[in-house]
C-alpha atoms as a PDB file:
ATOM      1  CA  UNK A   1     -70.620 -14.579  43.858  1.00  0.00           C
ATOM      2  CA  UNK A   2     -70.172 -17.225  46.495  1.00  0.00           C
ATOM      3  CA  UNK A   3     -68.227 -14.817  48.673  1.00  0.00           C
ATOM      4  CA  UNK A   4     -70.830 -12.209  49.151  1.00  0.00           C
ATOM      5  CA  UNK A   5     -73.514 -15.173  49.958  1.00  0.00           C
ATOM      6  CA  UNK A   6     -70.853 -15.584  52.839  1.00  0.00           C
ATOM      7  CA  UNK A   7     -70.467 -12.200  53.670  1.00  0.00           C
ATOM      8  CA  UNK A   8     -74.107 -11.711  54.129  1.00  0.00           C
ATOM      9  CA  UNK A   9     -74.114 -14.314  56.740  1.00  0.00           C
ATOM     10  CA  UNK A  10     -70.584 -14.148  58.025  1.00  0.00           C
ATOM     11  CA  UNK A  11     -70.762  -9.892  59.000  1.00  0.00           C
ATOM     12  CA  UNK A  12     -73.178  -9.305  61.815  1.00  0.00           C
ATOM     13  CA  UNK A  13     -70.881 -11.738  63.262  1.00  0.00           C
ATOM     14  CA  UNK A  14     -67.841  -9.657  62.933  1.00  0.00           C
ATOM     15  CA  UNK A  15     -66.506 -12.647  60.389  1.00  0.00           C
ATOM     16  CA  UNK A  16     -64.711 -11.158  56.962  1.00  0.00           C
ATOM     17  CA  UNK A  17     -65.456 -12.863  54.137  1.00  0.00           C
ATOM     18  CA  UNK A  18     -63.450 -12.477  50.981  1.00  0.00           C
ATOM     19  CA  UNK A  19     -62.519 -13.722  47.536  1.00  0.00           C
ATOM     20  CA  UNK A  20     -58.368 -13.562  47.054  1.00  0.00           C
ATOM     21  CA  UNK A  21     -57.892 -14.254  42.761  1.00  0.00           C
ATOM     22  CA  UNK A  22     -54.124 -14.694  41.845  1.00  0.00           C
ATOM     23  CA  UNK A  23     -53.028 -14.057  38.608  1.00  0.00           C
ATOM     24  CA  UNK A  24     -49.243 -15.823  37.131  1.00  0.00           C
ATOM     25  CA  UNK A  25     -47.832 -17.083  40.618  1.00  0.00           C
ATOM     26  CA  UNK A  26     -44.498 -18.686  40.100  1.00  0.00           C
ATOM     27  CA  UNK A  27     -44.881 -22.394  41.568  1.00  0.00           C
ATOM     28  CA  UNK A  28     -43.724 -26.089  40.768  1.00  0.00           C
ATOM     29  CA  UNK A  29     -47.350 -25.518  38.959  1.00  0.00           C
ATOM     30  CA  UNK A  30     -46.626 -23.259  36.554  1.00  0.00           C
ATOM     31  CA  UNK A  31     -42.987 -24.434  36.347  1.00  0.00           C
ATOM     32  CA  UNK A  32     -43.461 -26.002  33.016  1.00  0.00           C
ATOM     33  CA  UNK A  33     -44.963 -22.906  31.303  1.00  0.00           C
ATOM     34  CA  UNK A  34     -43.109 -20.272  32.914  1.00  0.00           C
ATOM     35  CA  UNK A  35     -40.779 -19.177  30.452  1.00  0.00           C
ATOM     36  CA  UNK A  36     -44.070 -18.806  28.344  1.00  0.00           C
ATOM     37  CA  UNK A  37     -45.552 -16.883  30.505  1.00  0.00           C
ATOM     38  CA  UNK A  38     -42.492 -14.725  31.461  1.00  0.00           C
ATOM     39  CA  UNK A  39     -42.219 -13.841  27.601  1.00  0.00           C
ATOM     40  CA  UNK A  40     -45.620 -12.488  27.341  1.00  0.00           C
ATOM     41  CA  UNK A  41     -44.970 -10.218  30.970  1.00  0.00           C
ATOM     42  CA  UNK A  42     -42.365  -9.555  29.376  1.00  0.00           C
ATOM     43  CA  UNK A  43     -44.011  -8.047  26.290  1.00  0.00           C
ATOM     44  CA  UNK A  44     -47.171  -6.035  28.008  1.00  0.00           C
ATOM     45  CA  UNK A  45     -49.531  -9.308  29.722  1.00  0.00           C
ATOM     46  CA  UNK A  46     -49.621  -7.629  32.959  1.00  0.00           C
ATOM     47  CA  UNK A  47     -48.807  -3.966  34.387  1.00  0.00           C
ATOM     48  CA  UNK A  48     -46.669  -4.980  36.682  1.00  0.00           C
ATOM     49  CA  UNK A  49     -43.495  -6.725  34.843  1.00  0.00           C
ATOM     50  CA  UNK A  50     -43.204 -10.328  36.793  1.00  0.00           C
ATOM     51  CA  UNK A  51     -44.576 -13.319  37.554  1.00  0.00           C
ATOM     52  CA  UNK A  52     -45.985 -13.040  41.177  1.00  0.00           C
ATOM     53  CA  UNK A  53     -44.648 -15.007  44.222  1.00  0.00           C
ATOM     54  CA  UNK A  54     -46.447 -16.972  46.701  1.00  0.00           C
ATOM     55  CA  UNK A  55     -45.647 -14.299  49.181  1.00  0.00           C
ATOM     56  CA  UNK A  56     -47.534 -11.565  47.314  1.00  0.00           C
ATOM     57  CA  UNK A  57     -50.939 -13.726  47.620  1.00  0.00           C
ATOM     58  CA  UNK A  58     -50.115 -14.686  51.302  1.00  0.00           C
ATOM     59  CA  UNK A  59     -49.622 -10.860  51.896  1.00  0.00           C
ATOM     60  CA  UNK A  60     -53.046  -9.863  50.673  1.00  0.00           C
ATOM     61  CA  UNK A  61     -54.691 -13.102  52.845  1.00  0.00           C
ATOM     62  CA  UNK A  62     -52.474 -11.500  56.005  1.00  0.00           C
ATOM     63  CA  UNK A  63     -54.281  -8.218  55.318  1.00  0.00           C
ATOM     64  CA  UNK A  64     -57.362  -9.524  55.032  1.00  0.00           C
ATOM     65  CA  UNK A  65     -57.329 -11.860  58.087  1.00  0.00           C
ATOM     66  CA  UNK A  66     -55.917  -9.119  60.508  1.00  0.00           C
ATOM     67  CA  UNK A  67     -58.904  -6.902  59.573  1.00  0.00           C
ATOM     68  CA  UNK A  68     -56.752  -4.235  57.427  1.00  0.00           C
ATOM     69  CA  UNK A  69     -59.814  -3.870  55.302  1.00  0.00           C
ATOM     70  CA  UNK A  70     -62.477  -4.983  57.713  1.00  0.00           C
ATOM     71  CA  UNK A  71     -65.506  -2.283  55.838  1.00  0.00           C
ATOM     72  CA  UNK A  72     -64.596  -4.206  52.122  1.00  0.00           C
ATOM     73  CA  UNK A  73     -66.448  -6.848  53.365  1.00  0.00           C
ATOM     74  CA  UNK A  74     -67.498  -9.410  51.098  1.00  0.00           C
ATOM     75  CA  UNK A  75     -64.872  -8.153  47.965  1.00  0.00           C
ATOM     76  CA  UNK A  76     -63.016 -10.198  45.411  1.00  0.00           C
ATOM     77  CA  UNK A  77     -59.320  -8.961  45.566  1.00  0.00           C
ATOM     78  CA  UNK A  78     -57.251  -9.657  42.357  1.00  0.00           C
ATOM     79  CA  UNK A  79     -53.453 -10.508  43.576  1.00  0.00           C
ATOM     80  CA  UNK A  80     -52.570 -10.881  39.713  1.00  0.00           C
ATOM     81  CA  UNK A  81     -50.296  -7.734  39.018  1.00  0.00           C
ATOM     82  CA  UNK A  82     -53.123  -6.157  36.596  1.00  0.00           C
ATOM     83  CA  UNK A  83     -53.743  -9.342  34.791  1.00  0.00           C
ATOM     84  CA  UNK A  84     -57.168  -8.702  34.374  1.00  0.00           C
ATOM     85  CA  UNK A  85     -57.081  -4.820  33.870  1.00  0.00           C
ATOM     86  CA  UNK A  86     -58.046  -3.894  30.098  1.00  0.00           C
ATOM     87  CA  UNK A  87     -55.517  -2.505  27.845  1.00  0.00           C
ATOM     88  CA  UNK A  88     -56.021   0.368  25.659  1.00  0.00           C
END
């Protein structure tokens, strides 16, 4: 992964590096397909029940770039509401 690459360089330097994924963010985007995607949330696509906003990805970045998580250096953080988490 690109972002550990950076981390490796970026850390002695007291520089995060990280790798935010979204999932379904509801934008002009995904406008078109959104009450296709909203059906399958709907019927089990994600954990969490919704589309996500633009505010729930800029939350994670906020975290990130204040330092909340400063010792996960070098991490890929999924913002997607469970999108990628396997069903059983």
């Amino acid at each position: 992964m690109g972002v550990q690459l950076f981390a490796v360089r970026l850390a002695p330097e007291g520089i995060g590096a990280y790798d935010i994924q979204p999932g379904i963010i509801e934008t002009a985007m995904t406008a078109a397909v959104r009450d296709s995607y909203a059906r399958r949330i709907a019927e089990g696509l994600t954990p969490l029940p919704r589309m996500g906003q633009p505010e729930d990805v800029a939350r994670v970045a906020v975290a990130l770039a204040r330092g909340d998580f400063a010792f996960a250096v070098g991490q890929a953080v999924q913002a997607d509401g469970g999108l990628l988490i396997r069903h059983y």
